[in-house]
PDB file of N, CA and C in Angstrom:
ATOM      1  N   UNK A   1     -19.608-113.771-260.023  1.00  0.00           N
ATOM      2  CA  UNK A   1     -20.893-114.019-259.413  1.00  0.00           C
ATOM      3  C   UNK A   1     -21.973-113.467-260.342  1.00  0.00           C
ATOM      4  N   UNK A   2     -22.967-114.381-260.513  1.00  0.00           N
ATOM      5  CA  UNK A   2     -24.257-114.199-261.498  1.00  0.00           C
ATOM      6  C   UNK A   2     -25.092-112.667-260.767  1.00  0.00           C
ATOM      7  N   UNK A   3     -25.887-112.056-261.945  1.00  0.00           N
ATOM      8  CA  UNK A   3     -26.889-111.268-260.847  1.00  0.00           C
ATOM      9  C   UNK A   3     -27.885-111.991-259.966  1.00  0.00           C
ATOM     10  N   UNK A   4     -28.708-113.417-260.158  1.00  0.00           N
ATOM     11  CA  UNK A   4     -29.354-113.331-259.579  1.00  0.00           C
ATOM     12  C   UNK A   4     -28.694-114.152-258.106  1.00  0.00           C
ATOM     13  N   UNK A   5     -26.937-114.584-257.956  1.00  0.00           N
ATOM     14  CA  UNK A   5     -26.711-114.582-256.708  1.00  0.00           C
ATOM     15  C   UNK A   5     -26.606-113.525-255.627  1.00  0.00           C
ATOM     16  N   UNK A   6     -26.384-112.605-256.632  1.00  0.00           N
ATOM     17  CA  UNK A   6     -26.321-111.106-256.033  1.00  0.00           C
ATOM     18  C   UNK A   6     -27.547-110.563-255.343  1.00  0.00           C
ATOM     19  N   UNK A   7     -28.518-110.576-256.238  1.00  0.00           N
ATOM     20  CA  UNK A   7     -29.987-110.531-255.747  1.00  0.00           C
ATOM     21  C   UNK A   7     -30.014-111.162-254.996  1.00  0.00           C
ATOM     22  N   UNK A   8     -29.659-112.159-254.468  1.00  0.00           N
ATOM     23  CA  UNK A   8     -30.153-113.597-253.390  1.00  0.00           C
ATOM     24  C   UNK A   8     -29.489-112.657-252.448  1.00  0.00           C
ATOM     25  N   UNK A   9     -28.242-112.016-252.265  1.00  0.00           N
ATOM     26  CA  UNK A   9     -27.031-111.778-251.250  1.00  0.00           C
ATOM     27  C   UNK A   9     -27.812-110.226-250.908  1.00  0.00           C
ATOM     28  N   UNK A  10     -28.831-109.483-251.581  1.00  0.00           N
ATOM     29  CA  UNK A  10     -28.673-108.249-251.325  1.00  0.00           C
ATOM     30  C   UNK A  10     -29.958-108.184-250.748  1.00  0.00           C
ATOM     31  N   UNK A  11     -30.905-109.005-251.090  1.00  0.00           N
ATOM     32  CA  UNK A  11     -32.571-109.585-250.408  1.00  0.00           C
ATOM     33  C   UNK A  11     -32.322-110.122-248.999  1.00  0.00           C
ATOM     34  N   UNK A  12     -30.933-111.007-248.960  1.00  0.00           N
ATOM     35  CA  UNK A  12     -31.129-111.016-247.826  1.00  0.00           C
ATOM     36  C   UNK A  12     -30.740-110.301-246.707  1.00  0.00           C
ATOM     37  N   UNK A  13     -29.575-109.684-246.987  1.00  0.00           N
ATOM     38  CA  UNK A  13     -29.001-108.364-245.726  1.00  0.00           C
ATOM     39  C   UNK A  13     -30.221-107.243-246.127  1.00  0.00           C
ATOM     40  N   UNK A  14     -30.811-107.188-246.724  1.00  0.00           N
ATOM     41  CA  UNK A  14     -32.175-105.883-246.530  1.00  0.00           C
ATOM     42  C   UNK A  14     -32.977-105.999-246.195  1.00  0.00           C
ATOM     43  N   UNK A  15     -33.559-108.033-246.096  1.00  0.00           N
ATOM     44  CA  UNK A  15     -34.681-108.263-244.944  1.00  0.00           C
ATOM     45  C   UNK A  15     -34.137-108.037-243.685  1.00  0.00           C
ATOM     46  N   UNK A  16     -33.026-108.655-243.463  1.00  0.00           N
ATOM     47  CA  UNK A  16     -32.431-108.402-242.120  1.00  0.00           C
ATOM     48  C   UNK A  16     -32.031-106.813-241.620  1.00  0.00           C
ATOM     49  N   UNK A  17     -32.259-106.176-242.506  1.00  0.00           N
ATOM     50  CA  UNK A  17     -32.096-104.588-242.362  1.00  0.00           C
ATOM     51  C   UNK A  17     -33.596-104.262-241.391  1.00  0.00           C
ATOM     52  N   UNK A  18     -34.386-104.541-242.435  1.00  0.00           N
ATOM     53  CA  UNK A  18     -35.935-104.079-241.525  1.00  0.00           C
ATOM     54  C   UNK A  18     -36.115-104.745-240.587  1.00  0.00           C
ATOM     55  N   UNK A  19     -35.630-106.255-240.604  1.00  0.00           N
ATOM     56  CA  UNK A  19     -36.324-106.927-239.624  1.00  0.00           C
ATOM     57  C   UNK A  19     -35.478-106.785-237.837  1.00  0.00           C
ATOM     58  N   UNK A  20     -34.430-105.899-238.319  1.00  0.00           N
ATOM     59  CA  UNK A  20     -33.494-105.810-237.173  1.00  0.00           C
ATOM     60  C   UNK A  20     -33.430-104.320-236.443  1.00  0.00           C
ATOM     61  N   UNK A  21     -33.825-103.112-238.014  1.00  0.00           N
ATOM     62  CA  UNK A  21     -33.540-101.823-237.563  1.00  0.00           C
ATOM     63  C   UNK A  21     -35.268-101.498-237.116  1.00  0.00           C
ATOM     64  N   UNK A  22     -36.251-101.663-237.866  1.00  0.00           N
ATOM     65  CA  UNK A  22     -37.112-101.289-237.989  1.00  0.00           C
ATOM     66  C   UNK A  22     -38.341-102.156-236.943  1.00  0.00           C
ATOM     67  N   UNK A  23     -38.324-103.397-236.488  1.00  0.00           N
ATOM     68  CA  UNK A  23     -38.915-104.081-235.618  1.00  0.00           C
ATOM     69  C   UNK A  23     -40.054-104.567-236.362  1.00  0.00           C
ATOM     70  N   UNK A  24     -40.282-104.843-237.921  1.00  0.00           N
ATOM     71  CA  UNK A  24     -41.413-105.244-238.519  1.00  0.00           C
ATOM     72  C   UNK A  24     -41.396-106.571-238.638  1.00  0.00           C
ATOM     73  N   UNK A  25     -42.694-106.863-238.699  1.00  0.00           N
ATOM     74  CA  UNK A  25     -42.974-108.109-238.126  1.00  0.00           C
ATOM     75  C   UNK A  25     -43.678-108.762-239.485  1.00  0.00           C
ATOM     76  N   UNK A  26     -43.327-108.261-240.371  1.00  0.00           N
ATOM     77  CA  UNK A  26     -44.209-108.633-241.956  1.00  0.00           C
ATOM     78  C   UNK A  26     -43.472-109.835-241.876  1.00  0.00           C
ATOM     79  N   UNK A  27     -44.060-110.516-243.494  1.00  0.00           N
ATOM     80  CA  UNK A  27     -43.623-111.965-244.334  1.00  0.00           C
ATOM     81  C   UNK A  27     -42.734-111.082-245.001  1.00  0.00           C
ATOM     82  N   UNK A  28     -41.301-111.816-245.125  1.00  0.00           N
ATOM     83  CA  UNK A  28     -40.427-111.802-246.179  1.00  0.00           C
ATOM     84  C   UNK A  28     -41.399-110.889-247.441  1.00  0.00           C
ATOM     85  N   UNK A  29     -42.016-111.867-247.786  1.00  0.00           N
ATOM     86  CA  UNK A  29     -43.086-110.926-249.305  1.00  0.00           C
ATOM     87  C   UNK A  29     -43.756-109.761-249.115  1.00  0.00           C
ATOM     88  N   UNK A  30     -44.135-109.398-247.586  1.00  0.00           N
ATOM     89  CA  UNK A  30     -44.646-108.344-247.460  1.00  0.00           C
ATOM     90  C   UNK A  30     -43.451-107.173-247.265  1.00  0.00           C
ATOM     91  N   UNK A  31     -42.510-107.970-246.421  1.00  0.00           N
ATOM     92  CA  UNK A  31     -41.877-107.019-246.374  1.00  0.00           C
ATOM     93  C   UNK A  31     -41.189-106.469-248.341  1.00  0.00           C
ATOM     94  N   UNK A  32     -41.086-106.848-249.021  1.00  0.00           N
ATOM     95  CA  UNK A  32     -40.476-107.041-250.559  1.00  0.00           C
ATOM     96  C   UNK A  32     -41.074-105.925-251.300  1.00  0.00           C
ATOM     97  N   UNK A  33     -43.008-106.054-250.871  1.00  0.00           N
ATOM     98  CA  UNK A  33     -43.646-104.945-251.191  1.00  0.00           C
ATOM     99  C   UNK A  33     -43.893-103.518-250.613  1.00  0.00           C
ATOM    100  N   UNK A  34     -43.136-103.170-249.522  1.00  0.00           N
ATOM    101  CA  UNK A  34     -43.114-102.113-248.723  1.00  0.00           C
ATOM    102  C   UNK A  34     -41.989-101.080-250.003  1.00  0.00           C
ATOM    103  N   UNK A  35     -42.810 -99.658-249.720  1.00  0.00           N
ATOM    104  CA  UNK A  35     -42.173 -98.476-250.093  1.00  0.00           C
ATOM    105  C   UNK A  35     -41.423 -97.956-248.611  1.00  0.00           C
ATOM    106  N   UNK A  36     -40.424 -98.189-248.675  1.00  0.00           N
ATOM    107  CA  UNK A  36     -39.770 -97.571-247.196  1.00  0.00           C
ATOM    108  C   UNK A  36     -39.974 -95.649-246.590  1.00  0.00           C
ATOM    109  N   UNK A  37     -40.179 -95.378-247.755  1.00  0.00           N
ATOM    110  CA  UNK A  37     -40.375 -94.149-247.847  1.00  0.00           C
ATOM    111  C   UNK A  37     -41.459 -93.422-247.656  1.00  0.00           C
ATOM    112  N   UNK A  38     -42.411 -94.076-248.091  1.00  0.00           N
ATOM    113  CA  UNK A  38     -43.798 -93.817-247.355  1.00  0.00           C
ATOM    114  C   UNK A  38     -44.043 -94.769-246.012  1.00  0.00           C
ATOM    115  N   UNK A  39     -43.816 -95.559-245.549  1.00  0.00           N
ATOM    116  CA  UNK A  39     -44.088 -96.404-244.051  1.00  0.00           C
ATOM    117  C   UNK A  39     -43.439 -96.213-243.167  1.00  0.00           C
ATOM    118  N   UNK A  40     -42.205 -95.316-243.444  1.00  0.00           N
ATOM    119  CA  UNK A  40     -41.833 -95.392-242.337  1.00  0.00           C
ATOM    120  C   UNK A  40     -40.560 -94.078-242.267  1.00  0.00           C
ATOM    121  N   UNK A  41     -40.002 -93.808-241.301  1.00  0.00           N
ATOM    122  CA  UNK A  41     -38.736 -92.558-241.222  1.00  0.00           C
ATOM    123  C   UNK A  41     -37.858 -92.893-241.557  1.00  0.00           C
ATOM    124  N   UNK A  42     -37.570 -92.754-242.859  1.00  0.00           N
ATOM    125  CA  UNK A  42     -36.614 -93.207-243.555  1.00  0.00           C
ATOM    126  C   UNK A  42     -34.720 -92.371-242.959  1.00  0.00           C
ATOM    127  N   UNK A  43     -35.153 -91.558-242.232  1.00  0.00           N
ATOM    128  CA  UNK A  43     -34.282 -90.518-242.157  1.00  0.00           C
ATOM    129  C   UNK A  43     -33.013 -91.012-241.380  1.00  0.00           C
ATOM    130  N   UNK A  44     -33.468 -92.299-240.552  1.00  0.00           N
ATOM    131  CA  UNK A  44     -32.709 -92.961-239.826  1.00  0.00           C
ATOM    132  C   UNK A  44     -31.380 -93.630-240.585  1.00  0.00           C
ATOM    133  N   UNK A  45     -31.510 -93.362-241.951  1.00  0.00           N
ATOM    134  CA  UNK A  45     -29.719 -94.255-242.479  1.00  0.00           C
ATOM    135  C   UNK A  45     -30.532 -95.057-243.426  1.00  0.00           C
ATOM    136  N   UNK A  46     -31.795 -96.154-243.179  1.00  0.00           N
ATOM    137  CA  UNK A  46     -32.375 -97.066-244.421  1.00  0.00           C
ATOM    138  C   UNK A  46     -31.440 -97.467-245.308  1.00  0.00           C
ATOM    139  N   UNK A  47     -31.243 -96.232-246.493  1.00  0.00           N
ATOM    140  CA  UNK A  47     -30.506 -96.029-248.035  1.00  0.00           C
ATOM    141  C   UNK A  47     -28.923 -96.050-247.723  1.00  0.00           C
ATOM    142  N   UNK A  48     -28.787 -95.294-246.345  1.00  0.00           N
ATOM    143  CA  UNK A  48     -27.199 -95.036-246.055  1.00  0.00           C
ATOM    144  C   UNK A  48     -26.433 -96.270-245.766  1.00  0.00           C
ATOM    145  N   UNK A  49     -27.452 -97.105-244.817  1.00  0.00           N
ATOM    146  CA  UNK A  49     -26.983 -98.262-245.068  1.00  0.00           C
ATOM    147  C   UNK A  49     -26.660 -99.652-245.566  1.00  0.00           C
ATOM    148  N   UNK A  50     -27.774 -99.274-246.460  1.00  0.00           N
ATOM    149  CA  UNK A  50     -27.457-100.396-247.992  1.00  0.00           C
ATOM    150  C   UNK A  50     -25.989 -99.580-249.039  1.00  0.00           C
ATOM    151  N   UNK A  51     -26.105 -98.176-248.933  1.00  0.00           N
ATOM    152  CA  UNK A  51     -25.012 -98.116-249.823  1.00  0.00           C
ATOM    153  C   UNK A  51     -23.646 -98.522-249.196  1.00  0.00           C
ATOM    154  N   UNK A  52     -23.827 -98.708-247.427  1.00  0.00           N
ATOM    155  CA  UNK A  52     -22.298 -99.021-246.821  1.00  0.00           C
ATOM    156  C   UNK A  52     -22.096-100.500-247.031  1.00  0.00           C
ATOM    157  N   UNK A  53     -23.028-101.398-246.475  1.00  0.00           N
ATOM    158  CA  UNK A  53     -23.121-102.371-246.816  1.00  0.00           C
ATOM    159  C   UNK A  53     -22.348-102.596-248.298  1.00  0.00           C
ATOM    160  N   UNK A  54     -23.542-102.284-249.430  1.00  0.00           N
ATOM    161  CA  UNK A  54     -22.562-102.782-250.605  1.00  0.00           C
ATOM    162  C   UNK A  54     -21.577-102.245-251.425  1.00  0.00           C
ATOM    163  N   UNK A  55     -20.874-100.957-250.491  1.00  0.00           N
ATOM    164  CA  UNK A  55     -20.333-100.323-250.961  1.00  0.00           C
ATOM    165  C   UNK A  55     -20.261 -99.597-252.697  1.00  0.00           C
ATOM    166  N   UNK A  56     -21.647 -99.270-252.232  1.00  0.00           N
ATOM    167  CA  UNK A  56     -22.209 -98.196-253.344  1.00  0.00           C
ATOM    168  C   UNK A  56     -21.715 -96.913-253.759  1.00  0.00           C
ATOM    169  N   UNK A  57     -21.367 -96.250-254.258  1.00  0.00           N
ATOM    170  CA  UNK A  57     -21.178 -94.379-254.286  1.00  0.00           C
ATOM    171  C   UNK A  57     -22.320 -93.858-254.423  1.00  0.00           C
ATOM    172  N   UNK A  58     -22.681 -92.853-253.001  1.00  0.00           N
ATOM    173  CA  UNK A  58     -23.590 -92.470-252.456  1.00  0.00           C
ATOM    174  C   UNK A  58     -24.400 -91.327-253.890  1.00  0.00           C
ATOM    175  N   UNK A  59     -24.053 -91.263-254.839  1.00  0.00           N
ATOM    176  CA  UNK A  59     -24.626 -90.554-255.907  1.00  0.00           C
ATOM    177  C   UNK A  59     -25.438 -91.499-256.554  1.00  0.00           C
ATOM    178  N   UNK A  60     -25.125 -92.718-255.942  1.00  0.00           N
ATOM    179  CA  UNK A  60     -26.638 -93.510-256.460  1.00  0.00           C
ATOM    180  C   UNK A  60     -27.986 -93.687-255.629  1.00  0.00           C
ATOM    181  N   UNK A  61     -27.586 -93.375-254.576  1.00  0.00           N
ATOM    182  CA  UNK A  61     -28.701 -93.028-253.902  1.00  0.00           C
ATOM    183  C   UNK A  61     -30.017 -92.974-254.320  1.00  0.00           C
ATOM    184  N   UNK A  62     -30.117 -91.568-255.209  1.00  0.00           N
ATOM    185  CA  UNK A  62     -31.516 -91.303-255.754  1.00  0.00           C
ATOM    186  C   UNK A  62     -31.935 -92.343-256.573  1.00  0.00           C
ATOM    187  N   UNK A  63     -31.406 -93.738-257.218  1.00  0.00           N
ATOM    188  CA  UNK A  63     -31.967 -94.525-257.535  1.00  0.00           C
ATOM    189  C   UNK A  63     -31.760 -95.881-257.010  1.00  0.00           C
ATOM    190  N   UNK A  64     -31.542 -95.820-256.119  1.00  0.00           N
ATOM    191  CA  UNK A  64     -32.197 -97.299-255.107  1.00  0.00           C
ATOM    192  C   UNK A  64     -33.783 -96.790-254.583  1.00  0.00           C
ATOM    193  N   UNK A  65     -34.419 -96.097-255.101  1.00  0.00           N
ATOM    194  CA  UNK A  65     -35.812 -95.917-254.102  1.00  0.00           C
ATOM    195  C   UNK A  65     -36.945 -96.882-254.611  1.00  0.00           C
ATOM    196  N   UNK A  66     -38.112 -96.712-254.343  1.00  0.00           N
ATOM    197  CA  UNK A  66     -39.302 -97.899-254.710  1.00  0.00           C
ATOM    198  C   UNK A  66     -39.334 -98.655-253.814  1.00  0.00           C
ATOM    199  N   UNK A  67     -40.647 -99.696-254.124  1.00  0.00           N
ATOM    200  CA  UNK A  67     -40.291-100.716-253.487  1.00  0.00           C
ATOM    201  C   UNK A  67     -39.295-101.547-252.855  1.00  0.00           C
ATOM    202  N   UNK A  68     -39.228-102.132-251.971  1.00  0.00           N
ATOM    203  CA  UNK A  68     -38.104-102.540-251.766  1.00  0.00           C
ATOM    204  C   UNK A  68     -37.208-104.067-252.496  1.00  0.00           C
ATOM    205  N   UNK A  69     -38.314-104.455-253.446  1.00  0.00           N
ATOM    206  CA  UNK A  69     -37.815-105.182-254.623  1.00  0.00           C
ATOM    207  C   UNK A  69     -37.520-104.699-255.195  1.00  0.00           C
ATOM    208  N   UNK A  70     -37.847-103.421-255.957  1.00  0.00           N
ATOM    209  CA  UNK A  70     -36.478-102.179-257.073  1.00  0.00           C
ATOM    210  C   UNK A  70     -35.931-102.384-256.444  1.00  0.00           C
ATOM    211  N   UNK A  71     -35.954-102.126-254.935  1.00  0.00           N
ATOM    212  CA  UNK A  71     -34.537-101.771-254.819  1.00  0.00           C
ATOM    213  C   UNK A  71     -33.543-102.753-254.476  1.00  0.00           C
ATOM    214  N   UNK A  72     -33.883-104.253-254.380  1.00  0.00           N
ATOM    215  CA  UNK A  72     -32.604-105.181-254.611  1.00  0.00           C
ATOM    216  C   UNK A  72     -32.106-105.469-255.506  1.00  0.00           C
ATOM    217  N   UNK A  73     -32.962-105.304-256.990  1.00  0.00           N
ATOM    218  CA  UNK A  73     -32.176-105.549-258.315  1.00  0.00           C
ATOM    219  C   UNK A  73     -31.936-104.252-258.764  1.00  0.00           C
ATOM    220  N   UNK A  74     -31.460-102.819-258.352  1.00  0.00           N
ATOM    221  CA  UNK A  74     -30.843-101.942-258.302  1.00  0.00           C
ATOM    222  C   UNK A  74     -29.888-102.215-257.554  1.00  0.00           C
ATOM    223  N   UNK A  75     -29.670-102.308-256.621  1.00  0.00           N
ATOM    224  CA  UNK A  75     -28.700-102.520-255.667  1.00  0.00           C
ATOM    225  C   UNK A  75     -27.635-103.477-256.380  1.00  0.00           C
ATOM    226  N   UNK A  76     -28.177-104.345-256.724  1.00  0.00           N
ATOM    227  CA  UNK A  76     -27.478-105.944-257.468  1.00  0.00           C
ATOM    228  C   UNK A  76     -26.869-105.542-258.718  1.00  0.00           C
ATOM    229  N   UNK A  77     -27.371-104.934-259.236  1.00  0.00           N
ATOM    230  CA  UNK A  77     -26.887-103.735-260.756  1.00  0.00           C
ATOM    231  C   UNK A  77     -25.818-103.346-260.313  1.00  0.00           C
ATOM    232  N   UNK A  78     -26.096-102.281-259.277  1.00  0.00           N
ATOM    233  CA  UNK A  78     -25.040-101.678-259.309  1.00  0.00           C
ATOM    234  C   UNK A  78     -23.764-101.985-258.108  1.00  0.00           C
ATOM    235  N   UNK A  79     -23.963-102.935-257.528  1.00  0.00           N
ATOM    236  CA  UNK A  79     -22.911-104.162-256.517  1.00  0.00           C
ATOM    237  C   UNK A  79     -21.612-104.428-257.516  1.00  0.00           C
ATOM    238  N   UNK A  80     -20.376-104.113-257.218  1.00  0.00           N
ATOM    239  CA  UNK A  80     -19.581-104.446-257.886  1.00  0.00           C
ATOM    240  C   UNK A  80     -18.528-105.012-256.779  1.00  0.00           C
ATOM    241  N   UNK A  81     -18.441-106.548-256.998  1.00  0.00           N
ATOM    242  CA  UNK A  81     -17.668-107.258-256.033  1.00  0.00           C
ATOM    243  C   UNK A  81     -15.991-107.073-256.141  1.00  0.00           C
ATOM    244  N   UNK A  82     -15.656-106.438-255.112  1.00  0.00           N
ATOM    245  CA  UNK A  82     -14.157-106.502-255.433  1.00  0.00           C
ATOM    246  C   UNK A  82     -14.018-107.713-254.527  1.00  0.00           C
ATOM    247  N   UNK A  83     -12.784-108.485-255.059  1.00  0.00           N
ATOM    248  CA  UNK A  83     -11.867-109.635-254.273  1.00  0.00           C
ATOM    249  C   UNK A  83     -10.932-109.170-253.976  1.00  0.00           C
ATOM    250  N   UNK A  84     -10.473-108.728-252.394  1.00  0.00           N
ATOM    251  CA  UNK A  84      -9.349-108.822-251.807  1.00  0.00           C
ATOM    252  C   UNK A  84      -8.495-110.224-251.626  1.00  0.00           C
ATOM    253  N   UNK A  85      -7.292-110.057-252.401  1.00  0.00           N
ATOM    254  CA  UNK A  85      -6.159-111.170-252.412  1.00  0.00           C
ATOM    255  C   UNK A  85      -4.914-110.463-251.959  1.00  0.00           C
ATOM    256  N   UNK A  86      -3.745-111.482-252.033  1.00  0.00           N
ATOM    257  CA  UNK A  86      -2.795-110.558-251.748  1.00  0.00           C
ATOM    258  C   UNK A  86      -1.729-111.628-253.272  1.00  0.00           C
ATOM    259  N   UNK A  87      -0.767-111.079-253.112  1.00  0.00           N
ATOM    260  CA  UNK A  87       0.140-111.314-254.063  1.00  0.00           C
ATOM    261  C   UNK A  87       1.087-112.171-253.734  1.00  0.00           C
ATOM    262  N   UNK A  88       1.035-113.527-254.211  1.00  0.00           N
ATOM    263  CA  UNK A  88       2.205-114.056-253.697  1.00  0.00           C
ATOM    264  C   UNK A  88       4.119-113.607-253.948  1.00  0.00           C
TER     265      UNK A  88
END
């Protein structure tokens, strides 16, 4: 998978993050330009749950922050897709 499908896959479970945890009522674009960290209580999981989601190691943490466009092509960086198969 390319980065920018990744980006497509990680923009969209993080609009649906705010637009589900947080009750904001922005545009997609507004929401893109929000610092989560200044607007709002971040304290609630935000970061915790983008790293469960893409199964991040939580030592990256300190750099998913910014905007919340850093932080999908951070996120997308550091997304590493495993494929569960089994063995015939």
């Amino acid at each position: 998978m390319d980065t920018q499908e990744k980006e497509r896959i990680v923009k969209k479970n993080i609009l649906q993050i705010f637009k589900e945890n947080f009750n904001v009522t922005k545009t997609d674009d507004e929401i893109l330009n929000i610092e989560p960290e200044n607007e709002f209580d971040i304290s609630n999981g935000y970061y915790e749950s983008i790293l469960d989601i893409f199964f991040i190691e939580s030592e990256h943490r300190e750099s998913i922050t910014g905007k919340v466009r850093d932080t999908i092509k951070r996120v997308a960086e550091l997304w590493t897709i495993t494929l569960h198969y089994s063995l015939p």
